[in-house]
Protein backbone atom coordinates (compact mmCIF):
# COMPACT_ATOMS: atom_id res chain seq x y z
CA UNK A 1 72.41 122.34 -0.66
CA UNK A 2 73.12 125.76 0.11
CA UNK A 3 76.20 128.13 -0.96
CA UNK A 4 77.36 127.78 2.70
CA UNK A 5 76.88 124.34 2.40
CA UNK A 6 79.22 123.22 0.22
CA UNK A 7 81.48 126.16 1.52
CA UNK A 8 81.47 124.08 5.09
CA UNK A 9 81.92 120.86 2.84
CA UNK A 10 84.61 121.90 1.18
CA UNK A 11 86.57 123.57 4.04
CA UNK A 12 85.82 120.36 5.92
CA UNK A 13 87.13 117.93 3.26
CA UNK A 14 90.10 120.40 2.66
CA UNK A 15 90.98 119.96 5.97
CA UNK A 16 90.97 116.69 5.88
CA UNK A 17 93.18 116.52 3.28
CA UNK A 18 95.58 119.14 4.51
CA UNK A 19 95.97 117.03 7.98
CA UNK A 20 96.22 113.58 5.97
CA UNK A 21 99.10 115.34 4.38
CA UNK A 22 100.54 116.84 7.23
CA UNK A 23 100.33 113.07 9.45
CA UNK A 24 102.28 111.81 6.31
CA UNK A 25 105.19 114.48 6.09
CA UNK A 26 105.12 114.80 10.08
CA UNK A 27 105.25 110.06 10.22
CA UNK A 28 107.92 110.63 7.39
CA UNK A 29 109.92 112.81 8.91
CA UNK A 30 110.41 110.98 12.43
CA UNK A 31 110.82 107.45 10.33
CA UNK A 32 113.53 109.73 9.08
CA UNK A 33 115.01 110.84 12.10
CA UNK A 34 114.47 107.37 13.67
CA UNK A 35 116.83 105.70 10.71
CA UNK A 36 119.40 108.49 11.16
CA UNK A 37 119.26 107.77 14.87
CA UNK A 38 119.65 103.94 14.26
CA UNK A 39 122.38 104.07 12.04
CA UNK A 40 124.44 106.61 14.52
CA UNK A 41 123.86 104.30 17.33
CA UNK A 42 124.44 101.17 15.22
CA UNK A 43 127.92 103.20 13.53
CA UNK A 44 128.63 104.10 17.73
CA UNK A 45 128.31 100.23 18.53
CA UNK A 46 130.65 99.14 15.48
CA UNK A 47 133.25 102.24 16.54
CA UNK A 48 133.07 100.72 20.38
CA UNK A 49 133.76 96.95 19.49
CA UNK A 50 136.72 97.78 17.13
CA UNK A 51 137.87 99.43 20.40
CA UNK A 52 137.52 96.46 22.56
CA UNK A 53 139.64 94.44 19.76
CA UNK A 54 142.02 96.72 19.60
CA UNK A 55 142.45 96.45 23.65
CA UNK A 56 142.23 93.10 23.12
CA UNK A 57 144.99 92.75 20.66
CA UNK A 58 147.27 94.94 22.45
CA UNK A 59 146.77 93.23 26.26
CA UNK A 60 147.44 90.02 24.45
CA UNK A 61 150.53 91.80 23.08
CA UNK A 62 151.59 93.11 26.48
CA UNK A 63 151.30 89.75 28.35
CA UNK A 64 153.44 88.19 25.16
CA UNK A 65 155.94 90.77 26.15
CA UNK A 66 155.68 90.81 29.66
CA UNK A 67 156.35 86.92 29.37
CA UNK A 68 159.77 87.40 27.18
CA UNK A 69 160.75 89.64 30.24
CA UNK A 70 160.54 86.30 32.19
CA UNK A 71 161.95 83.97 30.36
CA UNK A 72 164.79 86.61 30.23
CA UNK A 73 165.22 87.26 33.67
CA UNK A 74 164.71 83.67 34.78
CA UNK A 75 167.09 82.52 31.98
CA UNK A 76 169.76 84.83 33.61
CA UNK A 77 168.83 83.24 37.09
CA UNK A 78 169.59 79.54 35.86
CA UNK A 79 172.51 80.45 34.30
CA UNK A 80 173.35 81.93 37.50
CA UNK A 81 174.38 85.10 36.48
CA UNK A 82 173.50 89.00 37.99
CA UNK A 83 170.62 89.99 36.64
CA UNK A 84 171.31 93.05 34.44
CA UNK A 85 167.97 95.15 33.55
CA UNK A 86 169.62 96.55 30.36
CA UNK A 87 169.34 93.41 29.04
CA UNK A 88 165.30 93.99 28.63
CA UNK A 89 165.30 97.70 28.36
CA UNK A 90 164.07 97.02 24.72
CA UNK A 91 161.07 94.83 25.93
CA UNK A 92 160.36 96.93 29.07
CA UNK A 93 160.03 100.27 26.44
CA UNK A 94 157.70 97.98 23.99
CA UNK A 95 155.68 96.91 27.17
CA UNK A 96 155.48 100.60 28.11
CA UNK A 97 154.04 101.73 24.38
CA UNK A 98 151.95 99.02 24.59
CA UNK A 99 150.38 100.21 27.81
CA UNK A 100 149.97 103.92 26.51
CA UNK A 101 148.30 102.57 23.84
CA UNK A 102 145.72 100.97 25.71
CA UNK A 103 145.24 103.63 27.72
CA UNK A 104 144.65 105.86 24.37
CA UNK A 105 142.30 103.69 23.56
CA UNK A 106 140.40 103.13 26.76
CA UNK A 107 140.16 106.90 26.88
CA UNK A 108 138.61 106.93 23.50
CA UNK A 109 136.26 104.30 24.41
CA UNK A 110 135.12 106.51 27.50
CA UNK A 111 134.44 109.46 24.93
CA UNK A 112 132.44 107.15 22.88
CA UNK A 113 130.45 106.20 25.54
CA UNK A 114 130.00 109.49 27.23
């Protein structure tokens, strides 16, 4: 075997090595970048159903409210009394929060998701 010989041999087996290298960094580097993307996504999808709880929580809130306005105003009705709305200011203002909030949080789930 010939000086240029092993010169081709060796530039062909350092070649070899310098691509099996470069196929590791170049697979470890997207398993990388796929993990990071899986855990954003998976972090998103957490983030997204503590939102739906929350709107949960609060529309079960809101109807508990909404249904103390009833019995209020249909309490005043048996007793055959005028209806006075100051009477449920307080719940109406709760029931009003209430519905901010779930708007607040309906617009964050629309930024999430956009």
């Amino acid at each position: 075997m010939g000086f240029l010989d092993k010169t081709k041999e060796a530039v062909e087996n350092g070649d070899g090595k310098i691509g099996s290298k470069l196929d590791a960094i170049i697979t470890g580097k997207k398993k990388d970048a796929e993990s990071e993307v899986k855990s954003a996504v998976d972090e998103g999808k957490a983030e997204l159903a503590k939102f739906e709880s929350m709107i949960k929580d609060k529309e079960s809130e809101f109807d508990s409210v909404a249904a103390d306005i009833g019995k209020k105003v249909l309490a005043s009705v048996d007793e055959g009394k005028s209806f006075d709305i100051s009477s449920i200011s307080d719940l109406l203002e709760k029931a009003k929060g209430i519905k901010s909030c779930i708007d607040e949080i309906t617009s964050k789930i629309s930024a999430l998701k956009g």
